[in-house]
C-alpha atoms as a PDB file:
ATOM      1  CA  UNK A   1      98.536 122.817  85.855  1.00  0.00           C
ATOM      2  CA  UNK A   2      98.109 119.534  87.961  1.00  0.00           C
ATOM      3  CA  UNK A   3      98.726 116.152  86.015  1.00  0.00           C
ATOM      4  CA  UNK A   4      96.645 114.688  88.973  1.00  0.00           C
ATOM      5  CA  UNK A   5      93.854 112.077  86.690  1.00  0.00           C
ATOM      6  CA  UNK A   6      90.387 113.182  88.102  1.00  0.00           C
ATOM      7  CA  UNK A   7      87.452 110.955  87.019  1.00  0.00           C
ATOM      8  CA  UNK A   8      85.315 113.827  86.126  1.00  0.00           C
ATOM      9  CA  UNK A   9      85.972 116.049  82.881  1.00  0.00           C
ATOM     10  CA  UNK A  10      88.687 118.676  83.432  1.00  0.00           C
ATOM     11  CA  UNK A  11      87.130 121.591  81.694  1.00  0.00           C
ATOM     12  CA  UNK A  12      84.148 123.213  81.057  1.00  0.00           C
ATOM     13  CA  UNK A  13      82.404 126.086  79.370  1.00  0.00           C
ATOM     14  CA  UNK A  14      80.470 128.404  82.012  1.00  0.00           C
ATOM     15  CA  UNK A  15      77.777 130.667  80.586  1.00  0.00           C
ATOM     16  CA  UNK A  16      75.852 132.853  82.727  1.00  0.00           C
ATOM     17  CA  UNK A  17      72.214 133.912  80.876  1.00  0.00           C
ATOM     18  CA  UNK A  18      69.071 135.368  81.720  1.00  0.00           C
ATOM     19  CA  UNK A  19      66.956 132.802  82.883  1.00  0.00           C
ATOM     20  CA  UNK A  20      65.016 130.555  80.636  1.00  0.00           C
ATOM     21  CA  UNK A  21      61.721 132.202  79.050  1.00  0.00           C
ATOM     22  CA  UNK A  22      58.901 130.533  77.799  1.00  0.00           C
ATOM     23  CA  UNK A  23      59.070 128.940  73.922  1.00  0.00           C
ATOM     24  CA  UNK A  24      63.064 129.573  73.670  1.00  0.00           C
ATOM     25  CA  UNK A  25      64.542 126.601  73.075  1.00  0.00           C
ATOM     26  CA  UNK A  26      67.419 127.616  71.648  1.00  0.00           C
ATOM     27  CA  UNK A  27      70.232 126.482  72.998  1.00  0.00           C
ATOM     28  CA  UNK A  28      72.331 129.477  74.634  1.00  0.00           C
ATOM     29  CA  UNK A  29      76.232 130.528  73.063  1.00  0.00           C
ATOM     30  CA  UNK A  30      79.057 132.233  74.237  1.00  0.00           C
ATOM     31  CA  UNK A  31      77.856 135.018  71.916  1.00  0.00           C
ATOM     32  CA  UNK A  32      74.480 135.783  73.789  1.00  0.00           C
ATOM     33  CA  UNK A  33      75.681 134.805  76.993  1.00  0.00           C
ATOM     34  CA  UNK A  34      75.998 138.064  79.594  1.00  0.00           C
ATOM     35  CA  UNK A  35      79.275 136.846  80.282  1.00  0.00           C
ATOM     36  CA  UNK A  36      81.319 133.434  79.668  1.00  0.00           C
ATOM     37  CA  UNK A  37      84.368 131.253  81.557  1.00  0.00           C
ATOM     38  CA  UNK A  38      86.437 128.525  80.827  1.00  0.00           C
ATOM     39  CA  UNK A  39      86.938 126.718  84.224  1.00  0.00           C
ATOM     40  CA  UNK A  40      89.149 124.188  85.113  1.00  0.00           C
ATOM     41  CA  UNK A  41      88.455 121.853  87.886  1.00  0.00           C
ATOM     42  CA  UNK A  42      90.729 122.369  90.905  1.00  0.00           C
ATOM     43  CA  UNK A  43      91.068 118.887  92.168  1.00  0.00           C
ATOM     44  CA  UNK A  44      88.758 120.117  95.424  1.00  0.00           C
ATOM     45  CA  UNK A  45      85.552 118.653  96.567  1.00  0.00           C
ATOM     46  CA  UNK A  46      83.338 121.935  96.769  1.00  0.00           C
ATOM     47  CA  UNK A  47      81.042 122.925  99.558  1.00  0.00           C
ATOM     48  CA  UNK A  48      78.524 121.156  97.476  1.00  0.00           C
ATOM     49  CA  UNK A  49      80.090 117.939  97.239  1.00  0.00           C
ATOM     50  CA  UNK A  50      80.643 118.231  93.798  1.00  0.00           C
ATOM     51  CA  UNK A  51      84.184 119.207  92.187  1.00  0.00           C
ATOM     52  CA  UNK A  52      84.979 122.690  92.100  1.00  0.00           C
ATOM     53  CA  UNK A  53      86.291 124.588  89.023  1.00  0.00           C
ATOM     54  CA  UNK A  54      87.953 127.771  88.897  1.00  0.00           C
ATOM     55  CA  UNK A  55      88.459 130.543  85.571  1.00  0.00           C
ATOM     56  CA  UNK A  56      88.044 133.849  84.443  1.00  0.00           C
ATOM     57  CA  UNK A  57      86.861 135.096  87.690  1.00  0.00           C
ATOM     58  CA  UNK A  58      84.222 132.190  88.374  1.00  0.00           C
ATOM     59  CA  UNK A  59      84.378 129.472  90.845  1.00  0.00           C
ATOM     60  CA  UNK A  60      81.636 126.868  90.504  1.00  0.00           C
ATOM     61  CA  UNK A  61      81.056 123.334  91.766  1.00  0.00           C
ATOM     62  CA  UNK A  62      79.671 121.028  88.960  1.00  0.00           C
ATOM     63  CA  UNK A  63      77.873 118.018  88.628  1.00  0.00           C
ATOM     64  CA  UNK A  64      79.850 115.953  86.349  1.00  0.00           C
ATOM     65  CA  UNK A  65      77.005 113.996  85.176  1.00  0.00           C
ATOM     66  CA  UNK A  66      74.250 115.808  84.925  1.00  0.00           C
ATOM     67  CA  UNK A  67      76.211 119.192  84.319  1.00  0.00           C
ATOM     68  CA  UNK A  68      74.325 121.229  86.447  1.00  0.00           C
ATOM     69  CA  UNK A  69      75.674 123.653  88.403  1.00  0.00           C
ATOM     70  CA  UNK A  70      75.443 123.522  92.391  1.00  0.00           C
ATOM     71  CA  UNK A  71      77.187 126.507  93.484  1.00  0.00           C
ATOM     72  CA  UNK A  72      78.857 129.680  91.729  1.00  0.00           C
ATOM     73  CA  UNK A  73      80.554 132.712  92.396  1.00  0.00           C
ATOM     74  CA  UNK A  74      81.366 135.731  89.658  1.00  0.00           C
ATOM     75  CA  UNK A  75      83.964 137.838  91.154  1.00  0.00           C
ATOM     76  CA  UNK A  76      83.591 136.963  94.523  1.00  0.00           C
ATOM     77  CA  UNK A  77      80.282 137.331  94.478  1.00  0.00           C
ATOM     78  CA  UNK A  78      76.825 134.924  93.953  1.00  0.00           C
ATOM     79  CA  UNK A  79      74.651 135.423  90.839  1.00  0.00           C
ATOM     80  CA  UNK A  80      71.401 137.439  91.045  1.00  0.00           C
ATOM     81  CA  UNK A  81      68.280 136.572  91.003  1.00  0.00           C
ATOM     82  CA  UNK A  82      66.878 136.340  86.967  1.00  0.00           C
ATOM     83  CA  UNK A  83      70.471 135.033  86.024  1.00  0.00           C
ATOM     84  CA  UNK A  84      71.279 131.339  85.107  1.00  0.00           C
ATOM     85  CA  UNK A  85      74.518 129.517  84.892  1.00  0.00           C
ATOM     86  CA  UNK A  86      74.640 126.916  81.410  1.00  0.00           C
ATOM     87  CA  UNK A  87      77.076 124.326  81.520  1.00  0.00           C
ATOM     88  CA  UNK A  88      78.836 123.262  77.996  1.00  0.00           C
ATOM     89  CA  UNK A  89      81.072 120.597  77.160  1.00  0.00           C
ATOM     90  CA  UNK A  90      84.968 121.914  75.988  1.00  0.00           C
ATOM     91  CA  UNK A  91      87.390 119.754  74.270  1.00  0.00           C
ATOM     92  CA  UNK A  92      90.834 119.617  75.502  1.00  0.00           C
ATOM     93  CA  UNK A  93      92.932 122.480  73.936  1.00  0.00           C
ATOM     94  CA  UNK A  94      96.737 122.455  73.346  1.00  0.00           C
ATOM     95  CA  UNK A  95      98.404 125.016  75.490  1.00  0.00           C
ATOM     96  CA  UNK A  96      99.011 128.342  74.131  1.00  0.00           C
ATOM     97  CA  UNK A  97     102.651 127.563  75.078  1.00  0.00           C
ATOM     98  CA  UNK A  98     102.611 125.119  72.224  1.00  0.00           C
ATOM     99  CA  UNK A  99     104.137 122.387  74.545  1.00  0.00           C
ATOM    100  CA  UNK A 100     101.397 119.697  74.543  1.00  0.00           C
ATOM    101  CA  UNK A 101      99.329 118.972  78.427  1.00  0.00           C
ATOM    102  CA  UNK A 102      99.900 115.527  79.767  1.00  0.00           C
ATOM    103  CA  UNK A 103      97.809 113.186  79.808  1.00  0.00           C
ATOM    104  CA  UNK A 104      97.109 110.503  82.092  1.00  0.00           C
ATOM    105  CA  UNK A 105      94.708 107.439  82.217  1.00  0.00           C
END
């Protein structure tokens, strides 16, 4: 894991729903998502111009501010049509190790 201080957020939630329908405003979960990734930004400028983030088989470039997604692949491959990627804010978590993740800045 690079120690490298980014001045964008160095993790975020990744859910991938059916697009949005008329009168749901509900906000969508890792429960009802069609699938779900923790990504971790790589420290790369993507395609996009945004940073990329990689996990759990996704590979996105992100907006940092707005937290909208400019690019994505699942497996390799780009979402279909009908699909939506959600962006979610996710804390800092310890390493399963136990040994705590530095911290810079």
């Amino acid at each position: 894991m690079s120690t490298v201080w980014h001045p964008f957020p160095r993790r975020f939630e990744i859910l991938l729903v059916p697009e949005h329908t008329a009168g749901d405003d509900t906000p969508p979960d890792a429960a009802t998502a069609l699938r779900s990734a923790v990504v971790e930004t790589t420290g790369e400028i993507g395609e996009s111009g945004y940073p990329r983030y990689e996990g759990d088989g996704m590979v996105a470039d992100i907006d940092p501010e707005t937290r909208t997604v400019e690019g994505l692949l699942i497996d390799g491959f780009e979402v279909d049509y009908g699909l939506t990627a959600r962006v979610l804010d996710t804390p800092d978590r310890p390493d399963p190790s136990g040994t705590a993740e530095p911290r810079t800045g």
